[in-house]
PDB file of N, CA and C in Angstrom:
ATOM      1  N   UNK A   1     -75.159  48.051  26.962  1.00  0.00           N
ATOM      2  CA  UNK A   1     -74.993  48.673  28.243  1.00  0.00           C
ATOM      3  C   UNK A   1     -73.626  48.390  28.814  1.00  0.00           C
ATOM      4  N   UNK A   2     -73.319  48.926  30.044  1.00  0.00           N
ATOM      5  CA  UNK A   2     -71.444  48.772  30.727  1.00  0.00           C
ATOM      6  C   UNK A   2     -72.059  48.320  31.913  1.00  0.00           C
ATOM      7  N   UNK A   3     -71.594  47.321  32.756  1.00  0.00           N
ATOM      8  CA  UNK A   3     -71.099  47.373  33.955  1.00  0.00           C
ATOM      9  C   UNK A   3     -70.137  47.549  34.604  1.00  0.00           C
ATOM     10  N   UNK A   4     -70.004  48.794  35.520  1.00  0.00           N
ATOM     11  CA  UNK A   4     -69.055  49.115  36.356  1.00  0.00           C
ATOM     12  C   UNK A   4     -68.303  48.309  37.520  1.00  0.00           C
ATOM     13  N   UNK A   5     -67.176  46.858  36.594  1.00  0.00           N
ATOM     14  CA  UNK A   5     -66.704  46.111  37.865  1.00  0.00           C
ATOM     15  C   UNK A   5     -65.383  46.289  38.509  1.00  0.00           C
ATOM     16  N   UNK A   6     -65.291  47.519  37.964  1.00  0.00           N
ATOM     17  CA  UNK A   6     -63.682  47.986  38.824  1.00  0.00           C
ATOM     18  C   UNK A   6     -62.848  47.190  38.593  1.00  0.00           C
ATOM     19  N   UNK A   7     -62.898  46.667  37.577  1.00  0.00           N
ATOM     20  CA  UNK A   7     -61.353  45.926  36.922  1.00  0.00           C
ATOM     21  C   UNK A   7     -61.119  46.453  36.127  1.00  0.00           C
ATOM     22  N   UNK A   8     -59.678  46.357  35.882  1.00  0.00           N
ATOM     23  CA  UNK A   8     -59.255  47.382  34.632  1.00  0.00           C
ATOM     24  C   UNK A   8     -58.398  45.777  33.990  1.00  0.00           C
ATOM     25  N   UNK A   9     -58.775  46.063  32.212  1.00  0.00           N
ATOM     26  CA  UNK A   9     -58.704  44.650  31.491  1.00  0.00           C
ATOM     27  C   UNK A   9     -57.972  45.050  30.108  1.00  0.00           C
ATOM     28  N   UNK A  10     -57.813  44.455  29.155  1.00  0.00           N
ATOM     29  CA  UNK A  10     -57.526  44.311  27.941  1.00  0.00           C
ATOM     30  C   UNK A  10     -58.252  43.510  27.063  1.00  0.00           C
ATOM     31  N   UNK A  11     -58.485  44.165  25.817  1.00  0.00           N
ATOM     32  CA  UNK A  11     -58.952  43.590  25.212  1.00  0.00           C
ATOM     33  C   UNK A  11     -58.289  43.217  23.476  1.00  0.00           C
ATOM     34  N   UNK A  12     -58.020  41.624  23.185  1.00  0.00           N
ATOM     35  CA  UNK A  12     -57.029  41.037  22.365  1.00  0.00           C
ATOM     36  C   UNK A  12     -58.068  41.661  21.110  1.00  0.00           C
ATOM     37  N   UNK A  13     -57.415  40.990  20.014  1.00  0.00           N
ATOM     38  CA  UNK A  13     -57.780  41.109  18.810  1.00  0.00           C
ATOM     39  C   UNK A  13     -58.729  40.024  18.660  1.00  0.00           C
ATOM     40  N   UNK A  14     -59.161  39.115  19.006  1.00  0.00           N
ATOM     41  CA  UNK A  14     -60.174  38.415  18.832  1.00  0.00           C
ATOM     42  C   UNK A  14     -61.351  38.667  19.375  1.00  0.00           C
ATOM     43  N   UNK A  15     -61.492  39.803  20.087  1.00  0.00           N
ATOM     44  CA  UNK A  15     -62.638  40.678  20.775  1.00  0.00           C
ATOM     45  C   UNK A  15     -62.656  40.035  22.390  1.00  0.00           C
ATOM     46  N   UNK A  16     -61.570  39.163  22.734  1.00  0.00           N
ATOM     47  CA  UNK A  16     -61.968  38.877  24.129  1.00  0.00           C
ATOM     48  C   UNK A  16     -61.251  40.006  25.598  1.00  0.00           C
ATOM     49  N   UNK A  17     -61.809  39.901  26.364  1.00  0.00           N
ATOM     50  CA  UNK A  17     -61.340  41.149  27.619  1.00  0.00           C
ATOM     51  C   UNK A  17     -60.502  39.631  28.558  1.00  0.00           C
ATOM     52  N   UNK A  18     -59.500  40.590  28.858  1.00  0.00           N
ATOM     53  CA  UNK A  18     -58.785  39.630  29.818  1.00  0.00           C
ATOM     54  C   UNK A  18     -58.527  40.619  30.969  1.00  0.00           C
ATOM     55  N   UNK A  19     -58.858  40.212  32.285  1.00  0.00           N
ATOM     56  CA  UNK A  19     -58.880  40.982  33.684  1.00  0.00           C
ATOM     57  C   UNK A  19     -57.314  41.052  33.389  1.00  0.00           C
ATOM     58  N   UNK A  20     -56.795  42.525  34.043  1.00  0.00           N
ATOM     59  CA  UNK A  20     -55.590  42.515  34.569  1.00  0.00           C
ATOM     60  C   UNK A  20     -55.589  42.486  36.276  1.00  0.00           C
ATOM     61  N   UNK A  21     -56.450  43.367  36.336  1.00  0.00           N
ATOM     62  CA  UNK A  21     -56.225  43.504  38.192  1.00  0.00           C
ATOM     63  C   UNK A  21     -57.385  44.550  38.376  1.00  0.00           C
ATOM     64  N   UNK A  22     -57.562  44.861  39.440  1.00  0.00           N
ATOM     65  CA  UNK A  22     -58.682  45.378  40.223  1.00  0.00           C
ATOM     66  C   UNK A  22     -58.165  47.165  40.108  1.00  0.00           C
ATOM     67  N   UNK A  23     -59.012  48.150  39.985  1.00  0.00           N
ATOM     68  CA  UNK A  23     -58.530  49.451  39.715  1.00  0.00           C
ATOM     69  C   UNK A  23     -58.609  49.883  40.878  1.00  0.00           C
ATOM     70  N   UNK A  24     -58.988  49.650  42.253  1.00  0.00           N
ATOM     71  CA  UNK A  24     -58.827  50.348  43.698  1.00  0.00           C
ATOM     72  C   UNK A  24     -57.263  49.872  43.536  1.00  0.00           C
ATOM     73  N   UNK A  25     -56.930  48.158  43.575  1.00  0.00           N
ATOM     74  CA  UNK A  25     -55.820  47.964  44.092  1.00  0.00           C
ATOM     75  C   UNK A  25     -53.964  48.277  43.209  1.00  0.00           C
ATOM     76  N   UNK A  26     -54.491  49.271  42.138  1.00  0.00           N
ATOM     77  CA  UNK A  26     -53.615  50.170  41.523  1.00  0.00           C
ATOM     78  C   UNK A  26     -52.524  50.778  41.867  1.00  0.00           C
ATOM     79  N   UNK A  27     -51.281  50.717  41.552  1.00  0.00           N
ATOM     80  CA  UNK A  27     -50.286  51.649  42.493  1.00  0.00           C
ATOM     81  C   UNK A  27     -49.881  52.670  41.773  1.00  0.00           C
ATOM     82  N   UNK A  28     -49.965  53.527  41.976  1.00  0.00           N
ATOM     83  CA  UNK A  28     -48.940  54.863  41.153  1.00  0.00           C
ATOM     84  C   UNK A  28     -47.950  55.693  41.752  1.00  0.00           C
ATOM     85  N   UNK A  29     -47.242  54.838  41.206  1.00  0.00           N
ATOM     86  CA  UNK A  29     -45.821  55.490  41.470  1.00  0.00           C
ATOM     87  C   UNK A  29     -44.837  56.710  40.976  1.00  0.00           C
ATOM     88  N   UNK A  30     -44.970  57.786  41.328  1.00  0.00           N
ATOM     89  CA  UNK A  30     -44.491  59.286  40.016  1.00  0.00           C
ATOM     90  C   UNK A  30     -45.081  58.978  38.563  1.00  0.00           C
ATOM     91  N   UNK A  31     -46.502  58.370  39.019  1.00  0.00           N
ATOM     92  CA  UNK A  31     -47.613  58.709  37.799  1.00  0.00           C
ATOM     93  C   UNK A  31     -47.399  57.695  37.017  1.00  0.00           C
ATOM     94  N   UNK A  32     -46.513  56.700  37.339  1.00  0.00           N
ATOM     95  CA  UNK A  32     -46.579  55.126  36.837  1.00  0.00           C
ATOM     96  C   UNK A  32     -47.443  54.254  37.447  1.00  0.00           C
ATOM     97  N   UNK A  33     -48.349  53.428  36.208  1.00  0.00           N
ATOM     98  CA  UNK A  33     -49.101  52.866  37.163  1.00  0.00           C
ATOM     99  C   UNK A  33     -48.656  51.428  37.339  1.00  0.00           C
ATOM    100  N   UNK A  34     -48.620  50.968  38.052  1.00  0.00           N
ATOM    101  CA  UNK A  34     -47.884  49.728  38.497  1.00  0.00           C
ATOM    102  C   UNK A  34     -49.324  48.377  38.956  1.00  0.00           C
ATOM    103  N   UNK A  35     -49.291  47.315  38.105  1.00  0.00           N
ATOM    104  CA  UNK A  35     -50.416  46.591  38.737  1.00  0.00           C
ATOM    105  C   UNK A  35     -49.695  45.495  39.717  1.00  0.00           C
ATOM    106  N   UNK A  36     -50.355  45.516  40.453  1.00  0.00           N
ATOM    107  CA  UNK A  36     -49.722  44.495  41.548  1.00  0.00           C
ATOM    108  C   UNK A  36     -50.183  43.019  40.985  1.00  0.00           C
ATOM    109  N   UNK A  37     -50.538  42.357  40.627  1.00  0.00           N
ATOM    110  CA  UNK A  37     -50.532  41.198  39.601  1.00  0.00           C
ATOM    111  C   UNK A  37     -49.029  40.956  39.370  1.00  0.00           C
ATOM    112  N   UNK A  38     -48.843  41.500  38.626  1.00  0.00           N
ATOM    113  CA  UNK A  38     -47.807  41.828  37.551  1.00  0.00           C
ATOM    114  C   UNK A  38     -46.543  41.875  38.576  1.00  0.00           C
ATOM    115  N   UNK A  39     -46.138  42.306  39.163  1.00  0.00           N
ATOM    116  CA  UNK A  39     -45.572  42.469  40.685  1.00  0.00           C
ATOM    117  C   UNK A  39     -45.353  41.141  41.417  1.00  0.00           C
ATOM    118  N   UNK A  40     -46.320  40.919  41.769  1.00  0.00           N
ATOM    119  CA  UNK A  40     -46.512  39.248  42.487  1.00  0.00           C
ATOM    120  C   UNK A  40     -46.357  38.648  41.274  1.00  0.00           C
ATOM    121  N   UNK A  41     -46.227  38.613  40.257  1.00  0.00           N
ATOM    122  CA  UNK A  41     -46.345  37.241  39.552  1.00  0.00           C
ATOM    123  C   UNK A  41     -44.924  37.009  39.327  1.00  0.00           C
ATOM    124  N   UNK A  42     -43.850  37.990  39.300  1.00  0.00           N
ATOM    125  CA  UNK A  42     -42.402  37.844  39.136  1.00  0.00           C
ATOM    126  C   UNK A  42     -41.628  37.764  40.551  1.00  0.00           C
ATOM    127  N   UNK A  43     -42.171  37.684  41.842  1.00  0.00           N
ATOM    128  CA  UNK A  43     -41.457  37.623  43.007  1.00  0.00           C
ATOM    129  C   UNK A  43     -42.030  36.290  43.289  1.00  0.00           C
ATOM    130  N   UNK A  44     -43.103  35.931  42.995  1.00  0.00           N
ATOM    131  CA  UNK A  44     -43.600  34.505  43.380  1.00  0.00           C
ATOM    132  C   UNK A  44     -42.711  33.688  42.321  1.00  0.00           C
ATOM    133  N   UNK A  45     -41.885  33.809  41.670  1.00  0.00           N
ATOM    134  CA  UNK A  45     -41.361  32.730  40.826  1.00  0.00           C
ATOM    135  C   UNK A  45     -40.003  32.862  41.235  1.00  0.00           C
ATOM    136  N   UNK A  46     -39.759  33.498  42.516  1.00  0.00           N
ATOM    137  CA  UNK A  46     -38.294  33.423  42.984  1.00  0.00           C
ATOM    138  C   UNK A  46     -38.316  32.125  43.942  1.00  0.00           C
ATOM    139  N   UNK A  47     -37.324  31.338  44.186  1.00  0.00           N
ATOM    140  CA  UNK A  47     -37.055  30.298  44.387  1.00  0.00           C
ATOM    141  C   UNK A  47     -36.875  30.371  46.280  1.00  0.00           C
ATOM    142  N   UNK A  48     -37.969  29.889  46.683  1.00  0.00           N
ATOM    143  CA  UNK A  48     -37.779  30.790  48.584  1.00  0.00           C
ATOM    144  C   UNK A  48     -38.993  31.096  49.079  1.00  0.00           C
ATOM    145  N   UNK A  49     -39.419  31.957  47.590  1.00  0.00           N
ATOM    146  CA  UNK A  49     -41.151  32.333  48.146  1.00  0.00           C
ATOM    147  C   UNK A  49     -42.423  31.608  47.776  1.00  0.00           C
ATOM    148  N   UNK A  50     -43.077  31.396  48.845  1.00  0.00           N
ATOM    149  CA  UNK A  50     -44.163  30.667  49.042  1.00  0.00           C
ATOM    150  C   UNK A  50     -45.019  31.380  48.305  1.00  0.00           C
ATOM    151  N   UNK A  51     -45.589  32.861  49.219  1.00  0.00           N
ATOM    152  CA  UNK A  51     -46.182  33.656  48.731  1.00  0.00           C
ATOM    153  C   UNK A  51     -45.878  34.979  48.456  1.00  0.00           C
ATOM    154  N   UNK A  52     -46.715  35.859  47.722  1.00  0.00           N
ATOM    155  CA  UNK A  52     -46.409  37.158  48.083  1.00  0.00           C
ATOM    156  C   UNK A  52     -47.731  37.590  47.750  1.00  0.00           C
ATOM    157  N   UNK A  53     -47.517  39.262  47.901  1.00  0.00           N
ATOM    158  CA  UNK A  53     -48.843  40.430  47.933  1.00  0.00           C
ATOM    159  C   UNK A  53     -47.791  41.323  48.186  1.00  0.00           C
ATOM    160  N   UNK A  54     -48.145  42.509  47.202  1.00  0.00           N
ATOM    161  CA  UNK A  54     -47.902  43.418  47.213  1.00  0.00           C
ATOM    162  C   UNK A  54     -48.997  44.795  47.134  1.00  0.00           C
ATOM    163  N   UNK A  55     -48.717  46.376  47.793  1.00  0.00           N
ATOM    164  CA  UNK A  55     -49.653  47.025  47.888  1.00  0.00           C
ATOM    165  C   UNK A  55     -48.803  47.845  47.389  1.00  0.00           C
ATOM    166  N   UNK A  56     -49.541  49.606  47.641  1.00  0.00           N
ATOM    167  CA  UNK A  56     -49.137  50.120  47.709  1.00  0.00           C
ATOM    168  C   UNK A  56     -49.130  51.307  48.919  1.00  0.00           C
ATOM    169  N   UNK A  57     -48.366  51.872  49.099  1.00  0.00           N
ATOM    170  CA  UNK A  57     -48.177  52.643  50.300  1.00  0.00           C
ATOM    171  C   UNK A  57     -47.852  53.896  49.947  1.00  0.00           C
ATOM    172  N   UNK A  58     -48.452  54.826  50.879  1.00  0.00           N
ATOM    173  CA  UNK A  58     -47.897  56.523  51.020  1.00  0.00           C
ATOM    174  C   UNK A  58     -46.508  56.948  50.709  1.00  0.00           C
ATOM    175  N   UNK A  59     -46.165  58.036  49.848  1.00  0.00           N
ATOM    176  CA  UNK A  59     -44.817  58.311  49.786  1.00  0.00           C
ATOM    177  C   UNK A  59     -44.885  59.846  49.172  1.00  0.00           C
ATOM    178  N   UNK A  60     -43.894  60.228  50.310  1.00  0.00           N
ATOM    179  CA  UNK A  60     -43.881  62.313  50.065  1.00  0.00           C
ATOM    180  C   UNK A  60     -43.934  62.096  49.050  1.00  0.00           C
ATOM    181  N   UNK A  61     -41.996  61.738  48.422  1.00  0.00           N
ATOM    182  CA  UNK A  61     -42.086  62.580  46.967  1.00  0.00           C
ATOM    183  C   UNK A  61     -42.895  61.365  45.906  1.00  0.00           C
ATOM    184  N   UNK A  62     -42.709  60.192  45.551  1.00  0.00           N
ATOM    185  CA  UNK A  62     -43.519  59.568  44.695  1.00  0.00           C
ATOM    186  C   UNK A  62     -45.127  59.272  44.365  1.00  0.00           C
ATOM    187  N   UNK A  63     -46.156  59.895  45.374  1.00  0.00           N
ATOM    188  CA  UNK A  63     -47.112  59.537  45.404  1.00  0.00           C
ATOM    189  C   UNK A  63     -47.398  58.289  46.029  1.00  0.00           C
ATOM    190  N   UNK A  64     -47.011  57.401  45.752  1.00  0.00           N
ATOM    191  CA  UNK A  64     -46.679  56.171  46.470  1.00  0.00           C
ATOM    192  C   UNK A  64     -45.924  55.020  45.712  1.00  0.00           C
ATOM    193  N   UNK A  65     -45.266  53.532  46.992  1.00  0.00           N
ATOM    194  CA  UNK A  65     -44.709  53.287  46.497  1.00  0.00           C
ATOM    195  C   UNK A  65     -44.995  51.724  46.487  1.00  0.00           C
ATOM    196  N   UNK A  66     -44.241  50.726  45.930  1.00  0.00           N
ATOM    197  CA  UNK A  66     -44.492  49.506  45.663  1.00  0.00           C
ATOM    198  C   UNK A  66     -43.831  48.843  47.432  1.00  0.00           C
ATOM    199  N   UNK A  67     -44.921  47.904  48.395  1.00  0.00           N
ATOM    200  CA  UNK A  67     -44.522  47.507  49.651  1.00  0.00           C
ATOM    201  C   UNK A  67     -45.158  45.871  49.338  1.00  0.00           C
ATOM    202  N   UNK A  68     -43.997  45.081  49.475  1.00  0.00           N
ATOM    203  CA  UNK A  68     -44.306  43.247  49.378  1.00  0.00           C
ATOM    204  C   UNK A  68     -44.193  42.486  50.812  1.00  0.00           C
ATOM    205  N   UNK A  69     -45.414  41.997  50.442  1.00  0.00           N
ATOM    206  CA  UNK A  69     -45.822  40.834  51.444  1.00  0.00           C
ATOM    207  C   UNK A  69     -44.964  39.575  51.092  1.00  0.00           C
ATOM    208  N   UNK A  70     -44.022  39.065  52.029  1.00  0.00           N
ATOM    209  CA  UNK A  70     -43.797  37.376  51.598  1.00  0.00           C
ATOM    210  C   UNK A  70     -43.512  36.425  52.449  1.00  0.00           C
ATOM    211  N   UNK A  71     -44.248  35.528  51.907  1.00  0.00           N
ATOM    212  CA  UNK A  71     -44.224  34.117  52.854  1.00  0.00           C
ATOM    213  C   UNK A  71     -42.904  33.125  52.308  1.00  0.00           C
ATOM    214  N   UNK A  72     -41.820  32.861  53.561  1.00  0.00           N
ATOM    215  CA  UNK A  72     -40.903  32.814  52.788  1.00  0.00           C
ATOM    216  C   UNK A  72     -40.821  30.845  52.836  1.00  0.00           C
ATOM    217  N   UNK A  73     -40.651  30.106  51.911  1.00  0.00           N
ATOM    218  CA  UNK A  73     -40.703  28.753  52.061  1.00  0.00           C
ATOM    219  C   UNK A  73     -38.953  28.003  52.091  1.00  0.00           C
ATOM    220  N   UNK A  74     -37.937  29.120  52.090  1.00  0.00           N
ATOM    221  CA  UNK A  74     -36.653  29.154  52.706  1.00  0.00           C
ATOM    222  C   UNK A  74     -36.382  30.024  53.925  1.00  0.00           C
ATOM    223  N   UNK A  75     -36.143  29.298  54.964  1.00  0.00           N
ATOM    224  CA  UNK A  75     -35.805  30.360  56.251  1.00  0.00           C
ATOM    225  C   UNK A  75     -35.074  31.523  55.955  1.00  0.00           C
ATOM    226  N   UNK A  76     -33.667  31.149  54.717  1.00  0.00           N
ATOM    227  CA  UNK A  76     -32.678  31.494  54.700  1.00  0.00           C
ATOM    228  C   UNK A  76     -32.505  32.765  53.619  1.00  0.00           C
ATOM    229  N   UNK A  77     -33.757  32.493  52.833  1.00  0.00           N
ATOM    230  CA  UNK A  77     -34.003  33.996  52.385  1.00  0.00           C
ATOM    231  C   UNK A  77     -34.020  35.366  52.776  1.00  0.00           C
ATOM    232  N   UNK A  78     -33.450  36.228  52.132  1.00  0.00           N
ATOM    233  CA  UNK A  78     -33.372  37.693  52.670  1.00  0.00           C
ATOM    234  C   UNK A  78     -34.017  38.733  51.923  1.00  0.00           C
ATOM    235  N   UNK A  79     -33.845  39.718  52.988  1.00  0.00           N
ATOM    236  CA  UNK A  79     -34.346  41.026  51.947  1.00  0.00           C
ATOM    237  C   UNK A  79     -33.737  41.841  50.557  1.00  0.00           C
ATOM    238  N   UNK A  80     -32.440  41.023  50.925  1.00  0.00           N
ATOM    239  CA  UNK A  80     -30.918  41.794  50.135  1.00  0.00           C
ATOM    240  C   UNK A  80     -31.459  41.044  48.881  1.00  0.00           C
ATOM    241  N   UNK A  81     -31.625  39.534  48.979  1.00  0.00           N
ATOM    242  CA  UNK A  81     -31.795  38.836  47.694  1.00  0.00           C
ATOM    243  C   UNK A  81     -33.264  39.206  47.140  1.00  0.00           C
ATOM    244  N   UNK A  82     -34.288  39.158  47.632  1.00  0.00           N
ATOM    245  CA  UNK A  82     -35.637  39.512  47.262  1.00  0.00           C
ATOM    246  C   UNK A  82     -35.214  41.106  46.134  1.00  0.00           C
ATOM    247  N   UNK A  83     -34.445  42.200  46.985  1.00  0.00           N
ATOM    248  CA  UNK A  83     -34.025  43.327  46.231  1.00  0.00           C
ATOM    249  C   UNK A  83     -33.488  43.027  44.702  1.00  0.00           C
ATOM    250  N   UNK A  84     -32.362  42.253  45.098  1.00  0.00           N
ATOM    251  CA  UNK A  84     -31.832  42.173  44.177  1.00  0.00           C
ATOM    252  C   UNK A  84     -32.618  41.314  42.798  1.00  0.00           C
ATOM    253  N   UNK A  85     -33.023  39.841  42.930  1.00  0.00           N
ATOM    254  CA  UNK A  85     -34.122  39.258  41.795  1.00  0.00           C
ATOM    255  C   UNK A  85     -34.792  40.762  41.298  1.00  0.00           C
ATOM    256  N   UNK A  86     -35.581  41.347  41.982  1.00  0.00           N
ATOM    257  CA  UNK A  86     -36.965  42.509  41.556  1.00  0.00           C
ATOM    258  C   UNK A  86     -35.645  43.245  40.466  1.00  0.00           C
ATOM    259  N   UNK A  87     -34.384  44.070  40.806  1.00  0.00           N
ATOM    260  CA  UNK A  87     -33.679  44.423  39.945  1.00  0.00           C
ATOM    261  C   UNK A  87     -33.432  44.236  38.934  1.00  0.00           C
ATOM    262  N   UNK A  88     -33.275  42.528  38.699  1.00  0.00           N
ATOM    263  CA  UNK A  88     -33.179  42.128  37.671  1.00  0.00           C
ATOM    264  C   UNK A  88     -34.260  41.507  36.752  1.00  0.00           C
ATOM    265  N   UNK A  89     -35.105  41.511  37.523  1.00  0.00           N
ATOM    266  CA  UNK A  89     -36.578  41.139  36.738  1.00  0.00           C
ATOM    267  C   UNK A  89     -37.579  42.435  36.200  1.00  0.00           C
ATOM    268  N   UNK A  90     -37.183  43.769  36.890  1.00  0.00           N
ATOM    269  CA  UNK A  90     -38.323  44.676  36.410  1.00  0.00           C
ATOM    270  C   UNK A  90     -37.621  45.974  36.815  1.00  0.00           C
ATOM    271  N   UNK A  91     -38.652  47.027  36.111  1.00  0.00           N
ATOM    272  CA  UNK A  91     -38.092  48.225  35.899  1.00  0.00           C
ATOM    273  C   UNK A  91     -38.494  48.691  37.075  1.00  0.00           C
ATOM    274  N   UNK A  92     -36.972  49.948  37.193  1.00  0.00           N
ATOM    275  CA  UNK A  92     -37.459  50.312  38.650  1.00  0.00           C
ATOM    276  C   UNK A  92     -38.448  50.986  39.555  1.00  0.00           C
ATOM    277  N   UNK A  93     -39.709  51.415  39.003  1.00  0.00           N
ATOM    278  CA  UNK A  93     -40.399  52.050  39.579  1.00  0.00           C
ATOM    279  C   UNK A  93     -41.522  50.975  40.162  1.00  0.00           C
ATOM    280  N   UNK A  94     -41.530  49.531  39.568  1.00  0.00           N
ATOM    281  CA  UNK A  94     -42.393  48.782  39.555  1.00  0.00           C
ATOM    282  C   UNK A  94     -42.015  47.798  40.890  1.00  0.00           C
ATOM    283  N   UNK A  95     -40.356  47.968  41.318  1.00  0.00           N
ATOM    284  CA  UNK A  95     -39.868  47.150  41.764  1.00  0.00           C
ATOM    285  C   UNK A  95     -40.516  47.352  43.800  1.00  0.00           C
ATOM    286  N   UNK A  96     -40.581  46.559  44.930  1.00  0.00           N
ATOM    287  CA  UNK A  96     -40.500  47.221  46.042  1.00  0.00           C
ATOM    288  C   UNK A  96     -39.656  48.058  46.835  1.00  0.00           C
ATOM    289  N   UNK A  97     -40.010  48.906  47.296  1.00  0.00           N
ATOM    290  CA  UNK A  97     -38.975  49.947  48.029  1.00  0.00           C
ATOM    291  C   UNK A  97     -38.897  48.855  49.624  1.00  0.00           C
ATOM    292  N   UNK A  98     -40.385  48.100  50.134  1.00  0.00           N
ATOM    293  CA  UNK A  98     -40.266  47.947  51.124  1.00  0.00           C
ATOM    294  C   UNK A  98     -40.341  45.825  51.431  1.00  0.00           C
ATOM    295  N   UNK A  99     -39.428  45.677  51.668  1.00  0.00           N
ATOM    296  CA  UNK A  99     -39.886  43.746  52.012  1.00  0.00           C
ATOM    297  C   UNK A  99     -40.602  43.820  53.245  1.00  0.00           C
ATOM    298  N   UNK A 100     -41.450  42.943  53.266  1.00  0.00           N
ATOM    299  CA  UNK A 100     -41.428  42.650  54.881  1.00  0.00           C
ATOM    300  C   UNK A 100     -41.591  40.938  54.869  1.00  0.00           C
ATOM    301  N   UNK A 101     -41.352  40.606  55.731  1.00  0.00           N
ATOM    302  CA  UNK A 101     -41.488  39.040  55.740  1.00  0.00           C
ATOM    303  C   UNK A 101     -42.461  38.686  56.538  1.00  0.00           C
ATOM    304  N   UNK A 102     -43.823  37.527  56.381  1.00  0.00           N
ATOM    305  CA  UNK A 102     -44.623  37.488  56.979  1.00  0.00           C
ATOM    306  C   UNK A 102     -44.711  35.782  57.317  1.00  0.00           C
ATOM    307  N   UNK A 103     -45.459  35.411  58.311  1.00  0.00           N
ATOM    308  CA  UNK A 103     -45.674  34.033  58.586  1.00  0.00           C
ATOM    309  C   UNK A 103     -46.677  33.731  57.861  1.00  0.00           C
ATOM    310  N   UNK A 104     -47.950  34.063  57.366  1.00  0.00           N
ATOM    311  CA  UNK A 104     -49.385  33.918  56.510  1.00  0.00           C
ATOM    312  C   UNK A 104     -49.508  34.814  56.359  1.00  0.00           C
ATOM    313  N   UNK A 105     -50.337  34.774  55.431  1.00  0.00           N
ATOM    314  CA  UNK A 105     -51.174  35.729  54.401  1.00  0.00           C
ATOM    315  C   UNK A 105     -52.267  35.813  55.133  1.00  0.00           C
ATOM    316  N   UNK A 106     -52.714  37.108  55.524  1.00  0.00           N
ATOM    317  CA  UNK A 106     -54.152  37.307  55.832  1.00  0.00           C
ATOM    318  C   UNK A 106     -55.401  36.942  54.891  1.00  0.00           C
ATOM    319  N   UNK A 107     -56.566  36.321  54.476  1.00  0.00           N
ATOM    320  CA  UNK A 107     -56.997  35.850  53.899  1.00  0.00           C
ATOM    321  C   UNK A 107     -58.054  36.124  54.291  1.00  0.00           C
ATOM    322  N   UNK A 108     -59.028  36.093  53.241  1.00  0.00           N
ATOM    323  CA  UNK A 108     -60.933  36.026  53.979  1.00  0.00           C
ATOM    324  C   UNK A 108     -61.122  34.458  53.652  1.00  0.00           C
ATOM    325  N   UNK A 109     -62.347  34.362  54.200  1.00  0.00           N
ATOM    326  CA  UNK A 109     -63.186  32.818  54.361  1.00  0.00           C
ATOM    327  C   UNK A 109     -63.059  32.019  52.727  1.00  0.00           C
ATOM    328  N   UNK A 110     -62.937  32.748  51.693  1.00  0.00           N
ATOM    329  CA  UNK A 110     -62.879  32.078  50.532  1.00  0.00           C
ATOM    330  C   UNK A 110     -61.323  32.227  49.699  1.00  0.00           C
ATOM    331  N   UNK A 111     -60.379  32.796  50.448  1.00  0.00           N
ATOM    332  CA  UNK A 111     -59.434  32.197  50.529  1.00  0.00           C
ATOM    333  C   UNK A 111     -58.640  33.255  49.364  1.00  0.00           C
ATOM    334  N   UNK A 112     -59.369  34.632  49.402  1.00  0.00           N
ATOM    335  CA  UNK A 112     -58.838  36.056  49.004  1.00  0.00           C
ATOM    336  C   UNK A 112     -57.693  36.899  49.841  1.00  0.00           C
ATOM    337  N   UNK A 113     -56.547  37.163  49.095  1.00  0.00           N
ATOM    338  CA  UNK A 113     -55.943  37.821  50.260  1.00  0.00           C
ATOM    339  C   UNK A 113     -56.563  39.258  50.910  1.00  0.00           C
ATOM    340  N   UNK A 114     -56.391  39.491  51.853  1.00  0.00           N
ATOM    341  CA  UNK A 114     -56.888  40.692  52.211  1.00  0.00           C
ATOM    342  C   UNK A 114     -55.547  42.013  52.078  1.00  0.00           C
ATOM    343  N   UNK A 115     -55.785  42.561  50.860  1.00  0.00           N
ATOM    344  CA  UNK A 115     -54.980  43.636  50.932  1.00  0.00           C
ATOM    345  C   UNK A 115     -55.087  44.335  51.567  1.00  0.00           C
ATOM    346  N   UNK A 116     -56.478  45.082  52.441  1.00  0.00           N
ATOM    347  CA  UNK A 116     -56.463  46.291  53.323  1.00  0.00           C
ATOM    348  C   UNK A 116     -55.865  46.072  54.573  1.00  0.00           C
ATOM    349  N   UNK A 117     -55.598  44.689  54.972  1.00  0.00           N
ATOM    350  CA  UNK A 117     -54.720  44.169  55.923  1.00  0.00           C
ATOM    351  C   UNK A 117     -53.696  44.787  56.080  1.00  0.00           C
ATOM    352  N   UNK A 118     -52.938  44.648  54.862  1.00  0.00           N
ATOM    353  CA  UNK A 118     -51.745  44.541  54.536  1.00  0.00           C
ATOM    354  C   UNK A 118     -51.464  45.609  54.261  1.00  0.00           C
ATOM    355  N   UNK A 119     -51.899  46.559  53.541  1.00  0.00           N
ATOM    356  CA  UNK A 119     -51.666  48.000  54.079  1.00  0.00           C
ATOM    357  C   UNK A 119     -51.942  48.745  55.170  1.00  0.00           C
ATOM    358  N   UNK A 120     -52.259  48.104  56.385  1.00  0.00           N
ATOM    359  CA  UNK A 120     -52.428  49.024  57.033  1.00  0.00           C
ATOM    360  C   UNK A 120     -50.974  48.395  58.367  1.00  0.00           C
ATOM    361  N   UNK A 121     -50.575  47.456  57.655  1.00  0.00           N
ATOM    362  CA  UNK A 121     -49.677  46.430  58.426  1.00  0.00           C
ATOM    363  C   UNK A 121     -48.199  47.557  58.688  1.00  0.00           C
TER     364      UNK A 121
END
């Protein structure tokens, strides 16, 4: 039988499934699909950020586009540099069009970020 858990996964050659990310929280960008995992896992290893979350957001011509949440653990961090790391770490459709800088992460009681927050932020 299947259960339908709205993750979209991979599965290795040794027959095991490894979660990538959740298929609501999907971005497609001019029909690229972009997982936000994958996203956060290369801006969180910039040297400044505490946290991040990334969504995705409405966009005429792309369908939509890549928008990052970050908690910054250098005051002195910017948006110019956040741009620039994503440049050099990933291809551009994957990269954010939008920074915003936040004080916390919205979170539920068990300590999930709340993305619908954050898109509607």
């Amino acid at each position: 039988g299947y259960f339908k858990s709205g993750d979209i996964g991979t599965m290795s050659v040794d027959g095991f499934v490894h979660i990538v990310d959740r298929k609501k929280d999907m971005i497609v960008v001019a029909g690229f699909k972009v997982f936000p995992n994958e996203v956060e896992e290369i801006i969180a290893q910039m040297p400044g950020v505490g946290e991040c979350a990334v969504v995705g957001v409405p966009h005429r011509k792309l369908g939509e586009i890549v928008k990052a949440f970050i908690v910054k653990t250098d005051p002195n961090l910017s948006e110019v540099q956040v741009i620039a790391y994503c440049k050099e770490q990933m291809t551009t459709y994957k990269r954010p069009r939008k920074i915003i800088f936040i004080d916390e992460m919205p979170k539920s009681i068990v300590g999930k970020i709340l993305r619908r927050h954050l898109r509607d932020a």
